[in-house]
N, C-alpha and C. Protein backbone atom coordinates (compact mmCIF):
# COMPACT_ATOMS: atom_id res chain seq x y z
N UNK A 1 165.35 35.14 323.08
CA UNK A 1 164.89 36.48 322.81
C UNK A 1 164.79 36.65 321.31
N UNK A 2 163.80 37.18 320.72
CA UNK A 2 163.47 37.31 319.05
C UNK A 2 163.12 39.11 318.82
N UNK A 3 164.47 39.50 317.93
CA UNK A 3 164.95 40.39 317.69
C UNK A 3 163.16 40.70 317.00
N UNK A 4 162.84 41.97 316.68
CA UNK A 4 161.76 42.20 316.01
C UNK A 4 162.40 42.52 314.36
N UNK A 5 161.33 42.27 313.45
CA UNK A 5 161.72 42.22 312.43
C UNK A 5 162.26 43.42 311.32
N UNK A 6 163.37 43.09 310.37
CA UNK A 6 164.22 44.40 309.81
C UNK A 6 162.59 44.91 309.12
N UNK A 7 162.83 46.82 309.01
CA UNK A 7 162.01 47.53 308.07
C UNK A 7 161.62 46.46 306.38
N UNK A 8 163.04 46.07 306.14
CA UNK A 8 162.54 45.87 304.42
C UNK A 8 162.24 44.79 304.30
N UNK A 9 162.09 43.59 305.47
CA UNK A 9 161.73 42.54 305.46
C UNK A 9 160.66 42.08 304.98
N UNK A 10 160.11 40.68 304.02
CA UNK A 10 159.29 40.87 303.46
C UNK A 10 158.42 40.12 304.63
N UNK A 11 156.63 40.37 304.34
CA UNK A 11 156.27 39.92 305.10
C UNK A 11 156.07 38.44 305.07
N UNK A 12 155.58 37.47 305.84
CA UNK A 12 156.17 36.02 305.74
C UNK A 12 157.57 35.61 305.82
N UNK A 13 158.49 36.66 305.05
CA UNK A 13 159.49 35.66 305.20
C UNK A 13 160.27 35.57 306.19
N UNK A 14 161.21 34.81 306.90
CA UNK A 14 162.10 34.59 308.17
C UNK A 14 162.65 35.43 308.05
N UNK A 15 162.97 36.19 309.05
CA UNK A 15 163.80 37.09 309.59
C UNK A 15 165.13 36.82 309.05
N UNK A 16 165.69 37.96 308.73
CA UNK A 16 167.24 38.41 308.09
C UNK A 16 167.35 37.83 306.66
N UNK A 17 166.13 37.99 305.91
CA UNK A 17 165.19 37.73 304.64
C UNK A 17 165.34 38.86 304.07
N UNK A 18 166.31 39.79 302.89
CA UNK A 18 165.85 40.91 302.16
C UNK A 18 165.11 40.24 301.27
N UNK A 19 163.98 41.51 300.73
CA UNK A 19 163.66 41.15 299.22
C UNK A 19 164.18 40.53 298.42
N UNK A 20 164.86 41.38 297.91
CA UNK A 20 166.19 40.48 296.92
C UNK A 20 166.83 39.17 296.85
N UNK A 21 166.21 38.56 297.98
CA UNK A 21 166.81 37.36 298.40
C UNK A 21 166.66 36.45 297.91
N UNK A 22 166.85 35.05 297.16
CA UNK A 22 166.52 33.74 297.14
C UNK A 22 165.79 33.02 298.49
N UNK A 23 164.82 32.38 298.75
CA UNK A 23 163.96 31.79 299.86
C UNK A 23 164.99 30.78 299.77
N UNK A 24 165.51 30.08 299.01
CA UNK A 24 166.30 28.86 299.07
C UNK A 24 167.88 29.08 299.55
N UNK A 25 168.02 30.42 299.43
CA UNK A 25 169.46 30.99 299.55
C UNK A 25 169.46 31.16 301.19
N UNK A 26 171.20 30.68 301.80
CA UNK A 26 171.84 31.33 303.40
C UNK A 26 171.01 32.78 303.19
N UNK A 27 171.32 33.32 304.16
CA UNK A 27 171.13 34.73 304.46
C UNK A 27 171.94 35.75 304.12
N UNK A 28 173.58 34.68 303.80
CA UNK A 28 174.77 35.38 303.19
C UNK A 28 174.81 35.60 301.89
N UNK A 29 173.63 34.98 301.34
CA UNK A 29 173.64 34.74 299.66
C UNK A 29 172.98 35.47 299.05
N UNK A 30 173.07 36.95 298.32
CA UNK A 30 172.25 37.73 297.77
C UNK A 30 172.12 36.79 296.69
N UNK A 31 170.69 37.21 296.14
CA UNK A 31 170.38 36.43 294.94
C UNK A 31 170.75 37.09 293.56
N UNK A 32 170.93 36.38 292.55
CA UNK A 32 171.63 36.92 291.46
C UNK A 32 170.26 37.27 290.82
N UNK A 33 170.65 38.01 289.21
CA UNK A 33 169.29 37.97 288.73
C UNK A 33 168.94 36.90 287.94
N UNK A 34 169.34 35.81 287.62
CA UNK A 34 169.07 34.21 287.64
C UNK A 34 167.85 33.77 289.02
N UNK A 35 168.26 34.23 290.18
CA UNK A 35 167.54 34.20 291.36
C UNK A 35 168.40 33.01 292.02
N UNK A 36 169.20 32.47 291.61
CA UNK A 36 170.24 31.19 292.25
C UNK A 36 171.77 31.97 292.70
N UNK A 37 172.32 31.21 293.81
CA UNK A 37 173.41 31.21 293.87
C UNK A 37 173.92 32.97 294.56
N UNK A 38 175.31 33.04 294.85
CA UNK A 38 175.96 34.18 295.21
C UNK A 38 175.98 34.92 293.74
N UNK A 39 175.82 36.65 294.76
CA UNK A 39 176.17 37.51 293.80
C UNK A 39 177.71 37.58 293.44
N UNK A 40 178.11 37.89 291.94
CA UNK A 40 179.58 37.75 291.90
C UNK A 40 180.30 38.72 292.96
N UNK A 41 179.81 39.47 293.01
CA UNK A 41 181.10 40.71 294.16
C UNK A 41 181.15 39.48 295.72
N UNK A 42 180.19 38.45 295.59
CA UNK A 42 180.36 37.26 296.47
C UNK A 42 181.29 36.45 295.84
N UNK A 43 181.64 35.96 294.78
CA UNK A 43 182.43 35.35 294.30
C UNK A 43 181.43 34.27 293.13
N UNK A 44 180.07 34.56 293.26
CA UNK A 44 179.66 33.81 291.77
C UNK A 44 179.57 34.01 290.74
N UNK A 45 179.54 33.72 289.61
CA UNK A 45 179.74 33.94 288.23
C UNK A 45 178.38 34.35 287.74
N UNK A 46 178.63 35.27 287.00
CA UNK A 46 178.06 36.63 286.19
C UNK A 46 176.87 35.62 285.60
N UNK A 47 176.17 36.27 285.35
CA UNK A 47 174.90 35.56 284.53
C UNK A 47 175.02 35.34 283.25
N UNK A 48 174.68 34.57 282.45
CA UNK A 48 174.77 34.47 280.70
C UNK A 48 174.60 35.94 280.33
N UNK A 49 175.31 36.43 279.60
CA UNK A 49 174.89 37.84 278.76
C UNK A 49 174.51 37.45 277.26
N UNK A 50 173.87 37.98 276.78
CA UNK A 50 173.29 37.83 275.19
C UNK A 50 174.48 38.32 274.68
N UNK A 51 174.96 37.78 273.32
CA UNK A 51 175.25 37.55 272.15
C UNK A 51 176.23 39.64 272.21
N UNK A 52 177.38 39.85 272.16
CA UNK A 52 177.59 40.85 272.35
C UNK A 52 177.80 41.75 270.80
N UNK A 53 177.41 42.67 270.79
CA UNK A 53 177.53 43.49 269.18
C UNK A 53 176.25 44.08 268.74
N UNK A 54 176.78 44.60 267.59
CA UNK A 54 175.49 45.01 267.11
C UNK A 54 176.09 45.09 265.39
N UNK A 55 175.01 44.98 264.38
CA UNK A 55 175.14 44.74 263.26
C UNK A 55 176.74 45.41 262.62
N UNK A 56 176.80 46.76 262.87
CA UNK A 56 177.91 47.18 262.42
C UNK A 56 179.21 46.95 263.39
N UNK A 57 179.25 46.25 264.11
CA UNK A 57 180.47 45.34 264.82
C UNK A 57 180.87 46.46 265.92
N UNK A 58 180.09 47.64 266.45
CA UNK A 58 180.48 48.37 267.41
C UNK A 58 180.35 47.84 268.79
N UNK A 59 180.50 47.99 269.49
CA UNK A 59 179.91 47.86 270.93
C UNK A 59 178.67 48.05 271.11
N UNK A 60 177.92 47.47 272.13
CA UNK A 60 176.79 48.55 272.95
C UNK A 60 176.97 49.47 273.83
N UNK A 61 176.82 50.66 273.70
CA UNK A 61 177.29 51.94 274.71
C UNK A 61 176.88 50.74 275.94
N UNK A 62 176.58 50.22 276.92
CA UNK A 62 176.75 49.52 277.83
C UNK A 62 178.02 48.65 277.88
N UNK A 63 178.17 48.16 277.11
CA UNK A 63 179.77 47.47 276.96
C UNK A 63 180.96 47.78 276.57
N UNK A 64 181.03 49.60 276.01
CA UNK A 64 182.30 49.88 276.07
C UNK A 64 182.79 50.70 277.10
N UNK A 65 184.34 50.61 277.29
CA UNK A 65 185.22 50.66 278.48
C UNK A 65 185.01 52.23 278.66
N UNK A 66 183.86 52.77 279.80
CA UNK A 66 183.56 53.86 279.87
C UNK A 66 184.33 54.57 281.10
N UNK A 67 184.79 55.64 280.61
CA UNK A 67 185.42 56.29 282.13
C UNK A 67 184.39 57.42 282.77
N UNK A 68 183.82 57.16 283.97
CA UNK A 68 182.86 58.52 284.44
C UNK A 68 183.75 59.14 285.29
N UNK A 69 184.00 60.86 285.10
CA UNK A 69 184.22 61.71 286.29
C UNK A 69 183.29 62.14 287.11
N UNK A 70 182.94 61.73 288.07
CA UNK A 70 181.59 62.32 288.96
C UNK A 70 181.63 63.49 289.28
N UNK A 71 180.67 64.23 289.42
CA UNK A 71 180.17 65.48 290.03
C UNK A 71 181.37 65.97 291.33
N UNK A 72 182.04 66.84 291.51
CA UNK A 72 182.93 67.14 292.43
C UNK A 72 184.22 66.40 292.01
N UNK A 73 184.57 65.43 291.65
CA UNK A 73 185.89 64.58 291.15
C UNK A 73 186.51 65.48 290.38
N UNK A 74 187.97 65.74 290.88
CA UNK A 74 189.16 66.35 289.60
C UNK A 74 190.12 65.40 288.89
N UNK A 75 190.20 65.42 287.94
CA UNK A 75 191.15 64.40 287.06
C UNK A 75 192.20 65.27 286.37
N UNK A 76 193.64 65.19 286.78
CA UNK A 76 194.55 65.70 286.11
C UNK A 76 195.58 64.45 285.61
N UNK A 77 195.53 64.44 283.95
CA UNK A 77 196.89 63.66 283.94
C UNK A 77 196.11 63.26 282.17
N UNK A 78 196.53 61.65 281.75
CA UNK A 78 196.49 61.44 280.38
C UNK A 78 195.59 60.18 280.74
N UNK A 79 194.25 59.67 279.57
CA UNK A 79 193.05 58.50 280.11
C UNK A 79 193.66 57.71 278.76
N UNK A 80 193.77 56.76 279.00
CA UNK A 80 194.55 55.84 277.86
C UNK A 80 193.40 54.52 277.96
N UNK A 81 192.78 54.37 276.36
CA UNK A 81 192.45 52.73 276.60
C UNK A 81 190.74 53.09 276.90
N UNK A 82 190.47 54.57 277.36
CA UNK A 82 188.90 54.58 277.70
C UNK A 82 188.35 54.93 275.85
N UNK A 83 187.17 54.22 275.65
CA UNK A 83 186.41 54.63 274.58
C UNK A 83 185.73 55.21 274.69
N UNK A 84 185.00 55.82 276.29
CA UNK A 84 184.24 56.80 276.53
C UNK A 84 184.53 57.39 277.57
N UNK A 85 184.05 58.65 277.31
CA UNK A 85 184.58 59.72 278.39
C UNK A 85 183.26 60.54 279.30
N UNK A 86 182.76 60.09 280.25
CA UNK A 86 181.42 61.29 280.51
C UNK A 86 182.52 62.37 281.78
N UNK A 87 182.19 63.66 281.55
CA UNK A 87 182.67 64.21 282.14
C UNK A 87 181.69 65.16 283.13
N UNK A 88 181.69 64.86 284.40
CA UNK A 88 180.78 65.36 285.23
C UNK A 88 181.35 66.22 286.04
N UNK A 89 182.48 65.84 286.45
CA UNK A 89 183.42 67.35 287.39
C UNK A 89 184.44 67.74 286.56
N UNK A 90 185.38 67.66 287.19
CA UNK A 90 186.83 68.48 285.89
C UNK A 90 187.78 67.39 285.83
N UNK A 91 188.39 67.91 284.56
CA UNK A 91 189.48 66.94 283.15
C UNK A 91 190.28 68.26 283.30
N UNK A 92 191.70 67.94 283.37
CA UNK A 92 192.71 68.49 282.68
C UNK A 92 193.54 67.84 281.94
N UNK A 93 193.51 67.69 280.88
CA UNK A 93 194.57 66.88 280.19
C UNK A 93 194.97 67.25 278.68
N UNK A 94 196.84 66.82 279.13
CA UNK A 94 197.16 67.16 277.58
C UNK A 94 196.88 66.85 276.36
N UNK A 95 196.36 65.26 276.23
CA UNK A 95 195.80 64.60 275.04
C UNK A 95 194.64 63.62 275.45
N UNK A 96 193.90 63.47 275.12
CA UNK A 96 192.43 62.45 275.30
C UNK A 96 192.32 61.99 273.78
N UNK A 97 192.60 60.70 273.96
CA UNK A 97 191.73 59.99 271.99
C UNK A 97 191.04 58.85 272.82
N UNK A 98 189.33 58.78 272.40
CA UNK A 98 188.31 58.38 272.23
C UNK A 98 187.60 58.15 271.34
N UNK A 99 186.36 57.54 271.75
CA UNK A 99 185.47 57.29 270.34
C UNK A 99 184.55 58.25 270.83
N UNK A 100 184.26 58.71 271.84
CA UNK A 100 183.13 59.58 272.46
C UNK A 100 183.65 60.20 273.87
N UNK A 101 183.06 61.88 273.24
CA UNK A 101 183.11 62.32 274.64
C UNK A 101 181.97 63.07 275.08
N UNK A 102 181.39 63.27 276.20
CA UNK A 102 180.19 63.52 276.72
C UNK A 102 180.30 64.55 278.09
N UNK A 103 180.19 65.86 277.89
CA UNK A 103 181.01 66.29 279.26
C UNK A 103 178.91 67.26 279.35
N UNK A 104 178.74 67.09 280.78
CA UNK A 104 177.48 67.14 281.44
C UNK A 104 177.77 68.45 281.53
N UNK A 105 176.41 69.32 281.83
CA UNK A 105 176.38 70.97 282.34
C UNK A 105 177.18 70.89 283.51
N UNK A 106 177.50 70.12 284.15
CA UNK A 106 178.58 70.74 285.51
C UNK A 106 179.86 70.26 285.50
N UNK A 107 180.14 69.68 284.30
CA UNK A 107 181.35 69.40 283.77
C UNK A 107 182.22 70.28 283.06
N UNK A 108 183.77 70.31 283.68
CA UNK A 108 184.21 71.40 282.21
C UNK A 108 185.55 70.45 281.98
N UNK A 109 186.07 70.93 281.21
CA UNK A 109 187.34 69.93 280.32
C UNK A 109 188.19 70.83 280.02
N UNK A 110 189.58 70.85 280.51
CA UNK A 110 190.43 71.78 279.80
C UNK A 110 191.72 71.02 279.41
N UNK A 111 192.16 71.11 277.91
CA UNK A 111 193.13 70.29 277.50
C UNK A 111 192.74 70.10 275.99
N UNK A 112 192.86 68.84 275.53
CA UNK A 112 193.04 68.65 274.19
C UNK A 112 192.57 67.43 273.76
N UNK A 113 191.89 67.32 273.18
CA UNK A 113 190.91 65.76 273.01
C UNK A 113 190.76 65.60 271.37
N UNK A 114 190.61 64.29 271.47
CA UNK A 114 190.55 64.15 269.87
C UNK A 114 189.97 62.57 269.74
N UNK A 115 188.51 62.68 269.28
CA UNK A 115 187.14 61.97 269.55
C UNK A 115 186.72 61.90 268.08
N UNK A 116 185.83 60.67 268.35
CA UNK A 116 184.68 60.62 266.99
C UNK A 116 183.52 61.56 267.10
N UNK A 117 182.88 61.82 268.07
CA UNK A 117 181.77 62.17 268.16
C UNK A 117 182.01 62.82 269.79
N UNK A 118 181.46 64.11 269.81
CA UNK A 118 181.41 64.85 270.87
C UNK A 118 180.05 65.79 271.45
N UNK A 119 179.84 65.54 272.56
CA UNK A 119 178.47 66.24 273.36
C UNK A 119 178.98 67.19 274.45
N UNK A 120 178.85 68.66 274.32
CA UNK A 120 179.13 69.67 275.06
C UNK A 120 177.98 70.09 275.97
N UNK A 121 177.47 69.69 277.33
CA UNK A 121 176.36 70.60 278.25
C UNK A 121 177.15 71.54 278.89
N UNK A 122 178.72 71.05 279.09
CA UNK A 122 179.03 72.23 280.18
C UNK A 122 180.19 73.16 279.87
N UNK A 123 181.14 73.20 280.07
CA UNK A 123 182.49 73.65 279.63
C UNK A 123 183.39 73.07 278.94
N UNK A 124 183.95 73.86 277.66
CA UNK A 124 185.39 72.58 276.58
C UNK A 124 186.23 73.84 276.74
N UNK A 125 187.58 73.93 277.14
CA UNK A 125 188.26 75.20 277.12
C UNK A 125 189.53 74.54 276.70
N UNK A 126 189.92 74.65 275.18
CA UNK A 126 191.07 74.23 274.61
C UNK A 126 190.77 73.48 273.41
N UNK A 127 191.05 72.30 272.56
CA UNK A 127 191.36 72.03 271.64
C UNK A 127 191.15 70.93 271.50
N UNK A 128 189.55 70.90 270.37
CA UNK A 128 189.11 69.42 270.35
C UNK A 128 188.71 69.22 269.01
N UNK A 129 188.75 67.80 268.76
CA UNK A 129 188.50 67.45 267.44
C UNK A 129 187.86 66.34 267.66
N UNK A 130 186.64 66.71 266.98
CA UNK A 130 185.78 65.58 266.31
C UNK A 130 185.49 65.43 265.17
N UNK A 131 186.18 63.72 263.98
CA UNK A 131 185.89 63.44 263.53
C UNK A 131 184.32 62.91 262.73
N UNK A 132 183.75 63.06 263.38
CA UNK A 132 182.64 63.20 263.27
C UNK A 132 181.43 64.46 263.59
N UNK A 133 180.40 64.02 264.59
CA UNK A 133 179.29 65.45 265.22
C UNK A 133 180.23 65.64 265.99
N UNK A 134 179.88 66.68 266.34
CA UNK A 134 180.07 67.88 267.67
C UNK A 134 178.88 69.02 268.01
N UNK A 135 178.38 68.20 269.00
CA UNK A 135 177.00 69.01 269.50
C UNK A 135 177.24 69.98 270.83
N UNK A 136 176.53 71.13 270.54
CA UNK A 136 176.95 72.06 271.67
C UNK A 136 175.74 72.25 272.25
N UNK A 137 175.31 71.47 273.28
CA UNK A 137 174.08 71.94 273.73
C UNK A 137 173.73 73.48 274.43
N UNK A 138 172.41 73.49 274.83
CA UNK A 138 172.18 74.79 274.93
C UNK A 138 172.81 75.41 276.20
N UNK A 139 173.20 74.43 277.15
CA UNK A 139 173.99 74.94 278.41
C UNK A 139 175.80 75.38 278.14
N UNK A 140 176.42 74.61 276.85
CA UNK A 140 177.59 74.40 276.41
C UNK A 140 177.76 75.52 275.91
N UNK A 141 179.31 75.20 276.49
CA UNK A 141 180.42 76.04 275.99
C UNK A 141 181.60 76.22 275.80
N UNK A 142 182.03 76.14 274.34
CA UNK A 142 183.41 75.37 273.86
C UNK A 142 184.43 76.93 273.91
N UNK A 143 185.47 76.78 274.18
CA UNK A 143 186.26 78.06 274.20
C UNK A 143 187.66 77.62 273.14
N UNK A 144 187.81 78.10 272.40
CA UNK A 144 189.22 77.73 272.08
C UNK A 144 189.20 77.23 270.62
N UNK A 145 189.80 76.39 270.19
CA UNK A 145 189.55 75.58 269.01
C UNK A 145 189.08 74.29 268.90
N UNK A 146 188.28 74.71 267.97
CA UNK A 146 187.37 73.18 267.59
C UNK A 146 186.73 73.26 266.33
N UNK A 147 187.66 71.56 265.87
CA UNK A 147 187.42 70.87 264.74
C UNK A 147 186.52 69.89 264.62
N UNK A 148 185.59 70.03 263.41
CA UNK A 148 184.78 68.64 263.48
C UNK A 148 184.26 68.58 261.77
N UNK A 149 183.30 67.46 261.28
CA UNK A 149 182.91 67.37 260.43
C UNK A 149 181.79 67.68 260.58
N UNK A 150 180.73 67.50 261.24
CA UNK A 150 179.16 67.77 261.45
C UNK A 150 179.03 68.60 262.81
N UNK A 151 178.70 69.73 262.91
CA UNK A 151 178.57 70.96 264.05
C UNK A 151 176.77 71.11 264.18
N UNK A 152 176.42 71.11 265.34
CA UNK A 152 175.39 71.51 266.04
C UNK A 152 175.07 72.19 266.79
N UNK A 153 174.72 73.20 267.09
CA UNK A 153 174.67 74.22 267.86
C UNK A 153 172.92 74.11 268.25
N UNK A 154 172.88 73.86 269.62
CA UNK A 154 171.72 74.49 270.29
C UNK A 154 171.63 75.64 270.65
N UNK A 155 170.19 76.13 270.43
CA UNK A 155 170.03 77.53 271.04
C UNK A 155 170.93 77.87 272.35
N UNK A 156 171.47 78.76 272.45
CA UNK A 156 171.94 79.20 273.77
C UNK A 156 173.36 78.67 273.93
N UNK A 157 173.83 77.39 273.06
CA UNK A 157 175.31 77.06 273.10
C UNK A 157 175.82 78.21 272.57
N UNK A 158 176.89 78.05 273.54
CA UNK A 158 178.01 78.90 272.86
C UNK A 158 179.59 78.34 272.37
N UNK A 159 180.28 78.84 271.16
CA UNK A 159 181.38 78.88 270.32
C UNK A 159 182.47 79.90 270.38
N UNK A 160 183.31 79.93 271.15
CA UNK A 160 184.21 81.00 271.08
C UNK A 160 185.94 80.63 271.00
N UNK A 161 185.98 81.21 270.01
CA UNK A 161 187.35 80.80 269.31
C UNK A 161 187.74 80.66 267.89
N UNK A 162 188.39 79.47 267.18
CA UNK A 162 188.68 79.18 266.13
C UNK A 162 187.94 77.78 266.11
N UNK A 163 186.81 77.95 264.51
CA UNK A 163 186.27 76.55 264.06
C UNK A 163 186.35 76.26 262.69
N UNK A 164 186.83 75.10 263.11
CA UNK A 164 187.64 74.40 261.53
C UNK A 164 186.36 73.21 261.42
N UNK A 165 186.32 73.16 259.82
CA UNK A 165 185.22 72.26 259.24
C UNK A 165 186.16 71.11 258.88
N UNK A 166 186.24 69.93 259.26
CA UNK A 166 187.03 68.83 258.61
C UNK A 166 186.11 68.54 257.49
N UNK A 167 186.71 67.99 256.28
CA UNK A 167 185.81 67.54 255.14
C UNK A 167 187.11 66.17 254.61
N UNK A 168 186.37 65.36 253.82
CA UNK A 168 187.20 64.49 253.35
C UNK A 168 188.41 64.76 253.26
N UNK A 169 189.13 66.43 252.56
CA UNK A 169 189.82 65.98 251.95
C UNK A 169 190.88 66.87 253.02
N UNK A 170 192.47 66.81 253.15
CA UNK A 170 193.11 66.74 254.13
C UNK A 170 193.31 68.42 254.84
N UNK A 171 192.86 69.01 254.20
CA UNK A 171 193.17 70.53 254.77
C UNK A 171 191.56 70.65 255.00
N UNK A 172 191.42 71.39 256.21
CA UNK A 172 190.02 71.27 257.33
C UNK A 172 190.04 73.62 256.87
N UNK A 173 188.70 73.83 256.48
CA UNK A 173 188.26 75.32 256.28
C UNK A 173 188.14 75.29 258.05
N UNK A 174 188.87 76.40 257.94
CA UNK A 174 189.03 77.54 259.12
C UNK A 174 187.45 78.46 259.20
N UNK A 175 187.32 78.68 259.88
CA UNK A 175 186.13 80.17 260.22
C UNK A 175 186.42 81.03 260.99
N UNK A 176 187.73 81.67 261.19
CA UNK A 176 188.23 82.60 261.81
C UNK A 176 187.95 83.66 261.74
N UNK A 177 188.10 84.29 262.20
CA UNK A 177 188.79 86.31 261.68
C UNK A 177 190.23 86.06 260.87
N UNK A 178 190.29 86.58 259.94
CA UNK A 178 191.73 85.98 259.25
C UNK A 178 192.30 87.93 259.33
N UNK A 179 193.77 87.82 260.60
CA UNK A 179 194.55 89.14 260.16
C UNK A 179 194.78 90.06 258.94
N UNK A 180 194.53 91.36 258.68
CA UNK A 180 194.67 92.11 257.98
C UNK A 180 195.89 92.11 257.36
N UNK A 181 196.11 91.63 256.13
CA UNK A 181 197.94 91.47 255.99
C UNK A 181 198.20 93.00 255.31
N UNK A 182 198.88 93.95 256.21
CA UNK A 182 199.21 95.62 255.88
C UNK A 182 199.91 96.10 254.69
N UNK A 183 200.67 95.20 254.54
CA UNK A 183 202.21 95.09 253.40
C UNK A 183 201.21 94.76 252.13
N UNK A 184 199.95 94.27 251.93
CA UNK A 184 199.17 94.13 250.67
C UNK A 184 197.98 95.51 250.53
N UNK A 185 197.61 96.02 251.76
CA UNK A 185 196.45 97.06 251.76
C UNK A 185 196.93 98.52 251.37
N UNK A 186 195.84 98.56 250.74
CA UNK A 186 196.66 99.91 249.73
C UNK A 186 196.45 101.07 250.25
N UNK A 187 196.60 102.12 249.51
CA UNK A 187 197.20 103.09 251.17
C UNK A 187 196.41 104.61 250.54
């Protein structure tokens, strides 16, 4: 008896044939993108990767140790060791140090982070510092305090709280409302 053939089957080839397949490969053997041999989650070894770096000795955002929160996912606790952070559902945490954090319009973050470079689409509610940019896109919205050296504001982002300008030198300008001190105002 001859089963009729799967939907994604290609045409010509023998039955229980995906696309993806090697013609020379079992049927058990997804093809790598070499086109030889098992895929590693089969147990074969990874393909040659090019030469890893880039002139100034960083990573390629593809090769550093990225942590994603997905859409609906809650994360409560401390991320140690991640260099990137995308935040797509919710972060609570007492301290976050990164090189980057990236929290999406349906992302919010509440806690305390302290990054090179930071991208706001959705919610920051608490206390972040970037050494470097800090971009608030136009869906974003940072609540609380936030430090950085280079600030961006898209139309429609919003800033609410206390913002400190880091500059070289070790005391960071405030942009507060600074209290009325009464005991100096003359009467």
């Amino acid at each position: 008896m001859s089963l009729p053939p799967k939907p994604n089957a290609m045409p010509g080839a023998p039955q229980g044939m995906n696309p993806g397949m090697n013609p020379g490969a079992s049927p058990g053997m997804n093809a790598v993108p070499g086109g030889f041999g098992p895929s590693p989650a089969q147990g074969g070894a990874m393909p040659a990767r090019p030469a890893a770096g880039q002139p100034n000795g960083r990573p390629q955002p593809a090769e550093r140790r990225t942590l994603v929160v997905g859409k609906g996912i809650s994360l409560q606790g401390t991320v140690a060791d991640a260099e990137r952070l995308v935040v797509e559902g919710t972060v609570e945490s007492q301290m976050i140090q990164a090189q980057e954090l990236q929290i999406s319009h349906s992302g919010v973050f509440k806690g305390e982070v302290e990054v090179e470079d930071a991208e706001i689409a959705g919610v920051f509610d608490g206390t972040i510092t970037a050494r470097g940019n800090l971009i608030i896109r136009a869906t974003g919205r940072v609540l609380g305090v936030a430090r950085c050296r280079r600030l961006q504001v898209e139309e429609g982002g919003q800033l609410s709280g206390r913002m400190e300008m880091l500059s070289d030198n070790a005391q960071p300008r405030s942009f507060a409302p600074q209290p009325r001190d009464e005991s100096t105002a003359e009467a």
